[in-house]
N, C-alpha and C. Protein backbone atom coordinates (compact mmCIF):
# COMPACT_ATOMS: atom_id res chain seq x y z
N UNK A 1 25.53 83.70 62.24
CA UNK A 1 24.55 82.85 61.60
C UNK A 1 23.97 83.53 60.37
N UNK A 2 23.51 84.84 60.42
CA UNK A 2 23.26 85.65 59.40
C UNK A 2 24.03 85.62 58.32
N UNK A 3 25.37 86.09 58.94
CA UNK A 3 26.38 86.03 57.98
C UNK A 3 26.33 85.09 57.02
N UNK A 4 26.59 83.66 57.66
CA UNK A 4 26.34 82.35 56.68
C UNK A 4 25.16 82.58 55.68
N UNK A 5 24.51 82.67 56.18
CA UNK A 5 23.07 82.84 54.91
C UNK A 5 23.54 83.59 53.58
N UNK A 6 23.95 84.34 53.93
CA UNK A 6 24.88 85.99 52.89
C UNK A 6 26.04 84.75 52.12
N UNK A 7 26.67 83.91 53.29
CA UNK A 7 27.85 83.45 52.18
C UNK A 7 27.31 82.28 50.91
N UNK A 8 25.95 81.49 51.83
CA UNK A 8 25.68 80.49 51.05
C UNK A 8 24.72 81.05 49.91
N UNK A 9 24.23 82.21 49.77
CA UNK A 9 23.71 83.09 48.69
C UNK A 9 25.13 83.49 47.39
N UNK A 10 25.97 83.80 48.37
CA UNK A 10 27.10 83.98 47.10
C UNK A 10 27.65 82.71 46.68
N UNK A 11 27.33 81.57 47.38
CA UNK A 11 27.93 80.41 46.63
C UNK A 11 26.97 80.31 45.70
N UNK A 12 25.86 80.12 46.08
CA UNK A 12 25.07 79.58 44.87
C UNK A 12 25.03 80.71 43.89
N UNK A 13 25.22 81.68 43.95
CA UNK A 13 25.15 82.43 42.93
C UNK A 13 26.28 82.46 41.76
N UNK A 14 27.74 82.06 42.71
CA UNK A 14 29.12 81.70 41.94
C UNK A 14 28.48 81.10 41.20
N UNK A 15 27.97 79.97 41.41
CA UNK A 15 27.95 78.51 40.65
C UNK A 15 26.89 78.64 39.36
N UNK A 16 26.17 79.83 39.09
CA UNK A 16 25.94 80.03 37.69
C UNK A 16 24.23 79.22 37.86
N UNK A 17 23.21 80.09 36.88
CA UNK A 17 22.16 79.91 36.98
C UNK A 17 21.95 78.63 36.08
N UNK A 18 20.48 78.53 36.12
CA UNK A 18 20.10 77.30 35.35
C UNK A 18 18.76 77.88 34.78
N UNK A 19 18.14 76.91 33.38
CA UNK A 19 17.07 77.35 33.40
C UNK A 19 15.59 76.88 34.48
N UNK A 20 15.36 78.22 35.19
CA UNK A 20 14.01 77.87 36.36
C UNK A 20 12.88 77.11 35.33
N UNK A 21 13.48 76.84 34.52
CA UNK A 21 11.62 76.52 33.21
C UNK A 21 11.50 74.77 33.25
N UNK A 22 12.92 74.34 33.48
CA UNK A 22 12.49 73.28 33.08
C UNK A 22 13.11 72.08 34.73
N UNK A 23 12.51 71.80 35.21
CA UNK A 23 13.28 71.16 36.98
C UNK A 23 13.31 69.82 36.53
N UNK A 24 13.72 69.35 37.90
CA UNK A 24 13.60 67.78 37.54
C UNK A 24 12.61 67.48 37.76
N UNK A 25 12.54 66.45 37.31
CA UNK A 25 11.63 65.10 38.12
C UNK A 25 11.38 65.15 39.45
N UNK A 26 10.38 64.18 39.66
CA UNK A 26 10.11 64.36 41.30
C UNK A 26 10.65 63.52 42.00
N UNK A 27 11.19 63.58 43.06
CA UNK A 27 11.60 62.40 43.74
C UNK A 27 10.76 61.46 44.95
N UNK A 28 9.92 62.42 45.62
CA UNK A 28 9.18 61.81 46.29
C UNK A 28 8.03 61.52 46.18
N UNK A 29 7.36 61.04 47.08
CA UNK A 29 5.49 60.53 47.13
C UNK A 29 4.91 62.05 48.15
N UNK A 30 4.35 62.51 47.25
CA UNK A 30 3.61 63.43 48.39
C UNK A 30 2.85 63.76 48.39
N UNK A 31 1.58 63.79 49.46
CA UNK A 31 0.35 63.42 49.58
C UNK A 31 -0.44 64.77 49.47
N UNK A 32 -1.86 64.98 48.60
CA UNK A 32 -2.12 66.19 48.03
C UNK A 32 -2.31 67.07 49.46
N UNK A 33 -1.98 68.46 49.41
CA UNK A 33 -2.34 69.57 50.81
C UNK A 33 -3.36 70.08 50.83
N UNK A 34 -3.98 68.73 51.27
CA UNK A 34 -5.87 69.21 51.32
C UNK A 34 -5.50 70.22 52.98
N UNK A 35 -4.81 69.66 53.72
CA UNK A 35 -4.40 70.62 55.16
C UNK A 35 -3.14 71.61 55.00
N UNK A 36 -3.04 72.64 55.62
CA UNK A 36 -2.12 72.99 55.43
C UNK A 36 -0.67 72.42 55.55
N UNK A 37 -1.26 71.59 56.70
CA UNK A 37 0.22 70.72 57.59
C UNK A 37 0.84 70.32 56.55
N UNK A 38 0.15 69.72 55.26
CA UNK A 38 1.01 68.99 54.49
C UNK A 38 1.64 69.66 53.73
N UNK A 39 1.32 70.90 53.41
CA UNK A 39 1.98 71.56 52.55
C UNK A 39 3.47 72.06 53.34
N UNK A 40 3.29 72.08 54.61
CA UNK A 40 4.98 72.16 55.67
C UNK A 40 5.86 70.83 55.57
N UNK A 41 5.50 69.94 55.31
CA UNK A 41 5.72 68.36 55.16
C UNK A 41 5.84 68.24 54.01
N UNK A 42 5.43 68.52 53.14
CA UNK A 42 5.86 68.44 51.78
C UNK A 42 6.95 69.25 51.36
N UNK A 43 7.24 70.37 51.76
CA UNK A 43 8.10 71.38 51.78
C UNK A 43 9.91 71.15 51.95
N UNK A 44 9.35 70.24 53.53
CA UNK A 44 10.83 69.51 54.30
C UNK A 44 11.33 68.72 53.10
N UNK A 45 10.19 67.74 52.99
CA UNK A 45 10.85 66.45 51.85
C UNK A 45 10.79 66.74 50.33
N UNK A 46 10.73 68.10 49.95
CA UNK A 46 11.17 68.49 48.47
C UNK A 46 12.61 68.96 48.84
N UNK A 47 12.81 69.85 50.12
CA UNK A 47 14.38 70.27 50.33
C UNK A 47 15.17 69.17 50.65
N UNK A 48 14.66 68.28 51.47
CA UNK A 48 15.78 67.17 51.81
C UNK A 48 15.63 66.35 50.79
N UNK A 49 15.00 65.81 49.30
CA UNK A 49 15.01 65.15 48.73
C UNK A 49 15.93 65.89 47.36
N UNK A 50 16.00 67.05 47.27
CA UNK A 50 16.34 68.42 46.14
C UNK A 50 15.77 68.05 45.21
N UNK A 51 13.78 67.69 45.53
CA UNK A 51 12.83 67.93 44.30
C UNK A 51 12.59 69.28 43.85
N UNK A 52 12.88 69.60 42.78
CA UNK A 52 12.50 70.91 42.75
C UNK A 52 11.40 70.98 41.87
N UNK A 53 10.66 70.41 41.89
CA UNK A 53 9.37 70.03 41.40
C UNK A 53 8.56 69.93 42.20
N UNK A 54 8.97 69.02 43.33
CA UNK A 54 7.83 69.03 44.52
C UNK A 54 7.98 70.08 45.31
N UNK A 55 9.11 70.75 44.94
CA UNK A 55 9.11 72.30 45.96
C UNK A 55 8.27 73.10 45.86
N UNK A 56 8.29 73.53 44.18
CA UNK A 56 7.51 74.58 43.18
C UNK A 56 6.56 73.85 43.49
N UNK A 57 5.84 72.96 43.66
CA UNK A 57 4.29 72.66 43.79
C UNK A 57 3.51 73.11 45.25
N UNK A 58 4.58 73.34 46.36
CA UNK A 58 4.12 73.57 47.23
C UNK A 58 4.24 75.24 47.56
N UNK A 59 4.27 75.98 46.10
CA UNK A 59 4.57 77.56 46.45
C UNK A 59 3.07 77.66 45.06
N UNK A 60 2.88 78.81 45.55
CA UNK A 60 1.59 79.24 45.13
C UNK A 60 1.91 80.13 43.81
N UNK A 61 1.32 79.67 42.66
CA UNK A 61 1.62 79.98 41.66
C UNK A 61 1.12 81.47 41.39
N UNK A 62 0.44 82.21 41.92
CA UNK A 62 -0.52 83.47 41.72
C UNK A 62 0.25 83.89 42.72
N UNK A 63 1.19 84.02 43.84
CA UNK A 63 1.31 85.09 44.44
C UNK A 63 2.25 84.93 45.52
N UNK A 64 3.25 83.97 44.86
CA UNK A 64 4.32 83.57 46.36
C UNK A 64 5.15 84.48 46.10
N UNK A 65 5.88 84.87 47.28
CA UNK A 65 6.97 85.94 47.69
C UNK A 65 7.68 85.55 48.73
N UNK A 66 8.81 85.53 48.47
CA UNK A 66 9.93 85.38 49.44
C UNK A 66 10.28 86.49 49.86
N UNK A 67 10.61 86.74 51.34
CA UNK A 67 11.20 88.08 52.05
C UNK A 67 12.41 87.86 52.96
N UNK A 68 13.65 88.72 53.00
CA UNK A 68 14.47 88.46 53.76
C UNK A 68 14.24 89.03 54.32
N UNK A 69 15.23 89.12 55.98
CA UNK A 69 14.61 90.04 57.13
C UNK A 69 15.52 91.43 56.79
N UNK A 70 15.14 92.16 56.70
CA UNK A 70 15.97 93.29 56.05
C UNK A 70 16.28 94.17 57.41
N UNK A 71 16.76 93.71 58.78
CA UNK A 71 17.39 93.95 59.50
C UNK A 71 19.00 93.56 59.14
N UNK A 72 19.57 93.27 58.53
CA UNK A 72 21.08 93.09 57.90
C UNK A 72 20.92 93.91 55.96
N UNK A 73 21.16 94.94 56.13
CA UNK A 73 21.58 95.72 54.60
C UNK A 73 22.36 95.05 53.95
N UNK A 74 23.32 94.21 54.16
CA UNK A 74 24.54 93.35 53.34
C UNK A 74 24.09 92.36 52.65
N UNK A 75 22.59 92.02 52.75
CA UNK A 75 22.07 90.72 51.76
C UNK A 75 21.40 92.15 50.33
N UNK A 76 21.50 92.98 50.76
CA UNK A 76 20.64 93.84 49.83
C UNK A 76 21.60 94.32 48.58
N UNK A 77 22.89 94.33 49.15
CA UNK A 77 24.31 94.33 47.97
C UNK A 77 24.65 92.95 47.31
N UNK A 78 24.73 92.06 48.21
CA UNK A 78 24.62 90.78 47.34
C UNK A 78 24.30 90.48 46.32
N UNK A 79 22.69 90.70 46.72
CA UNK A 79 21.50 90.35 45.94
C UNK A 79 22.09 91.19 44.58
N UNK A 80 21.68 92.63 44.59
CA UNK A 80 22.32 93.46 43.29
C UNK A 80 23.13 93.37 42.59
N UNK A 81 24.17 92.63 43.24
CA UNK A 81 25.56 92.57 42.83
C UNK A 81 25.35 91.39 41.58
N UNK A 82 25.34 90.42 42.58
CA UNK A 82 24.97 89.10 41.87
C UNK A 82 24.01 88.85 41.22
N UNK A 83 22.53 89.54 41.36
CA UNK A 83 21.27 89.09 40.53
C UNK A 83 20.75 90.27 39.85
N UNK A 84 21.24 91.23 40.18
CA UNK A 84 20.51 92.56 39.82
C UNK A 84 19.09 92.45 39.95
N UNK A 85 19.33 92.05 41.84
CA UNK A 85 17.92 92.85 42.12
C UNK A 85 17.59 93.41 43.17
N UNK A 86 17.59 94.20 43.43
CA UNK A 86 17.45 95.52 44.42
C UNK A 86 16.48 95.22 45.54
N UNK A 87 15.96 94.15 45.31
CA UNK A 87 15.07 93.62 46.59
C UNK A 87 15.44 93.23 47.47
N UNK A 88 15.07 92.79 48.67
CA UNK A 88 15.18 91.89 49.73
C UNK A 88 13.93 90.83 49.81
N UNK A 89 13.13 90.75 48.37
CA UNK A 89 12.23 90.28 48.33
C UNK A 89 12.13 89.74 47.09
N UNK A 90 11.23 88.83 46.26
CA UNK A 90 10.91 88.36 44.97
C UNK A 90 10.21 87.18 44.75
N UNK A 91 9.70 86.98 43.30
CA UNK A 91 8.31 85.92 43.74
C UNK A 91 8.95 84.63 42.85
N UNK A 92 8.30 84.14 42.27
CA UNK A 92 8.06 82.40 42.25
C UNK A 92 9.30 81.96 41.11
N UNK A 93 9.72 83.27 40.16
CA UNK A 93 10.74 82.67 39.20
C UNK A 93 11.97 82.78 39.68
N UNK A 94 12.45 84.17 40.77
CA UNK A 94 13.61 84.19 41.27
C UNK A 94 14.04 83.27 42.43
N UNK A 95 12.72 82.64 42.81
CA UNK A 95 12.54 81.69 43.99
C UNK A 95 13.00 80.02 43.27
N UNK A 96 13.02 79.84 42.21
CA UNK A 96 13.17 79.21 41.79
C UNK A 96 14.45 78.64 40.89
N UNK A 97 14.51 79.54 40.52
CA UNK A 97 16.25 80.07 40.33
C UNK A 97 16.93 79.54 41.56
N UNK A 98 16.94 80.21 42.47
CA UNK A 98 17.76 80.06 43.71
C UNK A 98 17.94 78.78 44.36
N UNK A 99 16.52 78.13 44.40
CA UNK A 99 16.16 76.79 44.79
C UNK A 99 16.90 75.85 43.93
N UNK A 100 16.94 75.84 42.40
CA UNK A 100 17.43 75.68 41.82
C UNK A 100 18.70 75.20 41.86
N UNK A 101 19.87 76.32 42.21
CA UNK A 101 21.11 76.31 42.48
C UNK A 101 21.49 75.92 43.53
N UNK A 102 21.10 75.62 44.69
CA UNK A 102 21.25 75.29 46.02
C UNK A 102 21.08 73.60 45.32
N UNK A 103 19.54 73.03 45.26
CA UNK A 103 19.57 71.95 44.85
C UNK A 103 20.76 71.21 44.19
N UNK A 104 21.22 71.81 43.52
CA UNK A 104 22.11 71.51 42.65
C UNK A 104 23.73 71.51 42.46
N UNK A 105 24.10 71.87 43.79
CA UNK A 105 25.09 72.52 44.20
C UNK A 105 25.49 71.72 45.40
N UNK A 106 24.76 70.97 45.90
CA UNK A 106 24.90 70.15 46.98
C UNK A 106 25.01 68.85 47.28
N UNK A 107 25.21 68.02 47.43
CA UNK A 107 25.15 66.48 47.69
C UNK A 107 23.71 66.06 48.53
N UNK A 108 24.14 66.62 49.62
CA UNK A 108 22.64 66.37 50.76
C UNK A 108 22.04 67.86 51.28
N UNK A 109 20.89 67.52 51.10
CA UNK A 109 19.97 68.79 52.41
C UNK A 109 19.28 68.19 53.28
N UNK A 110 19.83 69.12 54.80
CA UNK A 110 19.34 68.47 55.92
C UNK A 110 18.17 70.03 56.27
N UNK A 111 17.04 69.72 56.37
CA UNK A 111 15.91 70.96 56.12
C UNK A 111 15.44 70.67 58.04
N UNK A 112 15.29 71.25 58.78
CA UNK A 112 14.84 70.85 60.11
C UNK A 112 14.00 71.94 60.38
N UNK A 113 12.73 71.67 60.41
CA UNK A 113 11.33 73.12 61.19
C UNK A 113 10.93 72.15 62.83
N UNK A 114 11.21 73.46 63.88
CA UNK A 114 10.93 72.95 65.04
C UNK A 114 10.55 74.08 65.48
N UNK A 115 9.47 73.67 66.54
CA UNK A 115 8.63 74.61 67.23
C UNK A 115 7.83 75.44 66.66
N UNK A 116 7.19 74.52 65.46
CA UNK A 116 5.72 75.41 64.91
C UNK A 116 4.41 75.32 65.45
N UNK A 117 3.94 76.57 65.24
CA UNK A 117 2.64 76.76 65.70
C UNK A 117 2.02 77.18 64.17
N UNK A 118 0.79 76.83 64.43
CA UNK A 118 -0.03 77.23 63.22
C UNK A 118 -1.24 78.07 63.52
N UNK A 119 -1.27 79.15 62.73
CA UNK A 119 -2.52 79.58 63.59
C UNK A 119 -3.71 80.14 62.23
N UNK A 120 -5.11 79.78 62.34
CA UNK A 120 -6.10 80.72 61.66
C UNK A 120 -5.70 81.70 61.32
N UNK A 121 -6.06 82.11 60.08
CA UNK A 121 -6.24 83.65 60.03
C UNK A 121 -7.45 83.85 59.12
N UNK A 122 -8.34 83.22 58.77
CA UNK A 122 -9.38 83.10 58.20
C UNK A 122 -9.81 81.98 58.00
N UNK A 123 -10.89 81.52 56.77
CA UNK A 123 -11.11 80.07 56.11
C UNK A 123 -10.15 79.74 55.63
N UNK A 124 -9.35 80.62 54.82
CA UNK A 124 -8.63 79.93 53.71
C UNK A 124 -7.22 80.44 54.07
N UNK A 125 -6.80 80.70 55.27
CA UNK A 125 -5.45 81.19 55.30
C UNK A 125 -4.99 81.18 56.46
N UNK A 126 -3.22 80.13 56.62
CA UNK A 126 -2.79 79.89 58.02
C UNK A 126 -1.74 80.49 58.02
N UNK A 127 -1.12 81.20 59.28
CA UNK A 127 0.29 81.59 59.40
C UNK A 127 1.11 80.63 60.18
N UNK A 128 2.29 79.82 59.61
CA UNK A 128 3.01 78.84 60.58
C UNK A 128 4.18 79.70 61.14
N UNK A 129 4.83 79.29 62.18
CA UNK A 129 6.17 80.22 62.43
C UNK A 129 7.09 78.53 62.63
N UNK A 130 7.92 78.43 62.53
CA UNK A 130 9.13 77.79 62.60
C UNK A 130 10.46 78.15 63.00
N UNK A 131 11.07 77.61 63.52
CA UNK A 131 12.66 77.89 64.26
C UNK A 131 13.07 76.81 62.79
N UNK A 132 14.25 77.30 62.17
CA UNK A 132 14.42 76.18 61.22
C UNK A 132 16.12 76.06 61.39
N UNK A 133 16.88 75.17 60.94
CA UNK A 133 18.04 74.54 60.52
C UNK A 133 18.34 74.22 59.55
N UNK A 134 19.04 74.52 58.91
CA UNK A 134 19.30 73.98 56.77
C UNK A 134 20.97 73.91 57.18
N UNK A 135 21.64 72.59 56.85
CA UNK A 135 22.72 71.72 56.85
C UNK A 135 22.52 71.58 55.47
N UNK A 136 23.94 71.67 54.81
CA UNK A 136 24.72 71.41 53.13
C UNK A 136 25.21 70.64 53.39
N UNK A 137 25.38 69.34 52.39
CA UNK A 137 26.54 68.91 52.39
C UNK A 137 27.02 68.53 51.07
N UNK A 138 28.07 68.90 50.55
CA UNK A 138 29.12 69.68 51.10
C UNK A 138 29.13 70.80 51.83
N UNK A 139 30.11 71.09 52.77
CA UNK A 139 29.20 72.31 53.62
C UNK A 139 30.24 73.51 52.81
N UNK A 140 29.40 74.90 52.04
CA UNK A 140 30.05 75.60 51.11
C UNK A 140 30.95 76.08 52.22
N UNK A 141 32.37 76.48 51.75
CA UNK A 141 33.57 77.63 52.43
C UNK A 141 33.07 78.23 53.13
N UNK A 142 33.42 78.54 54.47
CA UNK A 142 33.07 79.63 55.37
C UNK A 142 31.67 79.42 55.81
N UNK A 143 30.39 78.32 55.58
CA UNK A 143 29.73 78.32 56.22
C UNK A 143 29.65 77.41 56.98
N UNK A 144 29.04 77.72 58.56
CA UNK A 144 29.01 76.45 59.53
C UNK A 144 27.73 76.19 59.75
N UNK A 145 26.60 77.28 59.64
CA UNK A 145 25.56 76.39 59.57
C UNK A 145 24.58 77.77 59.58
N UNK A 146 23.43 77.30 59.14
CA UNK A 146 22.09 78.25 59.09
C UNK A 146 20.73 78.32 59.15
N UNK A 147 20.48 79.05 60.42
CA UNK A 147 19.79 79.02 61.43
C UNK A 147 18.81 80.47 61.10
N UNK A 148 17.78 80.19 61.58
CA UNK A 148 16.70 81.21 61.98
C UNK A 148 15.07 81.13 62.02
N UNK A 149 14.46 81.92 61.92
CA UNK A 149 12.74 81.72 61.94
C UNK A 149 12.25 81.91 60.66
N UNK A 150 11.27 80.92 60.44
CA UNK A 150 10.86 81.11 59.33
C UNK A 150 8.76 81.38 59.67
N UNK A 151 8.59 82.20 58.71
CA UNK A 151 7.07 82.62 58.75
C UNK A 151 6.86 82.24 57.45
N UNK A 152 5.71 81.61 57.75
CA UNK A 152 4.98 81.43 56.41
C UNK A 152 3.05 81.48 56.18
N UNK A 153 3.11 81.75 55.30
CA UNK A 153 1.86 82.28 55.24
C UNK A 153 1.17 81.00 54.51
N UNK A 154 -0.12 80.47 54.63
CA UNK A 154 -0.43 79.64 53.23
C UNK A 154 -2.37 80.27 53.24
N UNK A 155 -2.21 79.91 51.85
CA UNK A 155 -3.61 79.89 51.49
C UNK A 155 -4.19 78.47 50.37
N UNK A 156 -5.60 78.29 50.76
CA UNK A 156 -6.44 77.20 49.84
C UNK A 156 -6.73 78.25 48.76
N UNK A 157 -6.07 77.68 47.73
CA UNK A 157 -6.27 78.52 46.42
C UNK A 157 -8.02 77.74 46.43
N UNK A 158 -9.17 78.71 45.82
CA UNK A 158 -10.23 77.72 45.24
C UNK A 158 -10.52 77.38 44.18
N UNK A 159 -9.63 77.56 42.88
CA UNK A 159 -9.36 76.78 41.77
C UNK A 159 -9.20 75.26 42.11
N UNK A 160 -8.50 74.75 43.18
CA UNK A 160 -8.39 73.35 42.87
C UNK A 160 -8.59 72.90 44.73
N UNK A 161 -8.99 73.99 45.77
CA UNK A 161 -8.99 73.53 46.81
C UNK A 161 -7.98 72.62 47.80
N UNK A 162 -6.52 73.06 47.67
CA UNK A 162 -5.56 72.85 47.76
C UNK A 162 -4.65 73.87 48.57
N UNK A 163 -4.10 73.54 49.42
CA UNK A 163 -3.23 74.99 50.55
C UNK A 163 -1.59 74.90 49.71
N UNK A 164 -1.20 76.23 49.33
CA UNK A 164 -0.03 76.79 49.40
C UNK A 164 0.62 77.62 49.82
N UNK A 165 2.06 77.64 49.96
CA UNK A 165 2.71 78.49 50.38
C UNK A 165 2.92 80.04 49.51
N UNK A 166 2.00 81.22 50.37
CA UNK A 166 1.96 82.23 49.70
C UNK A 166 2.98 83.58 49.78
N UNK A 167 3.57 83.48 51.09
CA UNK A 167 4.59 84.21 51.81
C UNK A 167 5.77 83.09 52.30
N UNK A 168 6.87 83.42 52.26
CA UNK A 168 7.86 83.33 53.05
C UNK A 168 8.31 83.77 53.71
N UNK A 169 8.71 84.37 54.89
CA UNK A 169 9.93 85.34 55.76
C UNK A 169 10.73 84.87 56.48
N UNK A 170 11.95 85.03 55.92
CA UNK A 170 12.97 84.83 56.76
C UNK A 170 13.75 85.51 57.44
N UNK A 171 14.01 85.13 58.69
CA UNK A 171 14.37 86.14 60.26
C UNK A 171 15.54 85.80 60.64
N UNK A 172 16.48 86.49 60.72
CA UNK A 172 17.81 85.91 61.87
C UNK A 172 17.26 86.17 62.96
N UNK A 173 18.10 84.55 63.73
CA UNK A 173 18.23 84.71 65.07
C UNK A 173 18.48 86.31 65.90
């Protein structure tokens, strides 16, 4: 399952960047994340819709970060190989990039979060955990499907009183 993740990173990476500056249009209706919930709900239906407009709206402009689970070293050559970047981690433009190419690279996204819990961690900040499922279709070479936990962190920015997604982590099974 891991593996797959690693292959569908080198597909989208084959398939050549785009500029992250300028996305599409939006495709869906989505209702502002005065709760956090919505900002998980808004999330599903920017991936299954491939808004990448309504995606980027639901990642926090001051301080989102994506993390892989850096229990597998082989996403850490990838990454270098293909992006020249030495992380297993990166924030809102390389996140976007990526989102980007996946969007765009695909016909359908099937996005599935099951078995979340949400929990406090202050006023302004929830941690969700998710078991998730992400289905391509077309489904790229060599992958059958990709699976794992996802953590996410959000916070109510108080510029506009609004919850985003400030962390990502993603876990293999």
């Amino acid at each position: 399952m891991r593996k797959n993740l690693y292959l569908l990173i080198v597909f989208v990476l084959a398939t050549g960047c785009f500029n992250p500056f300028n996305p599409k249009e939006g495709k869906g209706v989505y209702p502002l994340p005065t709760e956090p919930e919505i900002v998980i709900n808004n999330l599903v239906l920017a991936y299954s819709t491939k808004d990448l407009n309504g995606y980027i709206k639901c990642l926090d402009p001051d301080s989102f970060r994506f993390y892989f689970d850096d229990s597998e070293d082989s996403i850490r050559e990838i990454l270098e190989r293909n992006w020249g970047i030495d992380s297993l981690s990166w924030g809102l433009a390389e996140e976007i990039i990526s989102a980007r190419n996946i969007f765009n690279n695909v016909d359908e996204i099937n996005l599935e979060l099951t078995g979340g819990r949400g929990i406090p961690i202050g006023d302004n900040k929830w941690v969700f955990i998710y078991n998730y499922s992400l289905n391509l279709i077309p489904t790229p070479a060599g992958i059958n499907s990709i699976e794992g936990h996802a953590r996410f962190i959000l916070r109510k920015r108080p510029e506009d009183n609004l919850w985003y997604i400030m962390t990502w982590e993603d876990y293999a099974f």
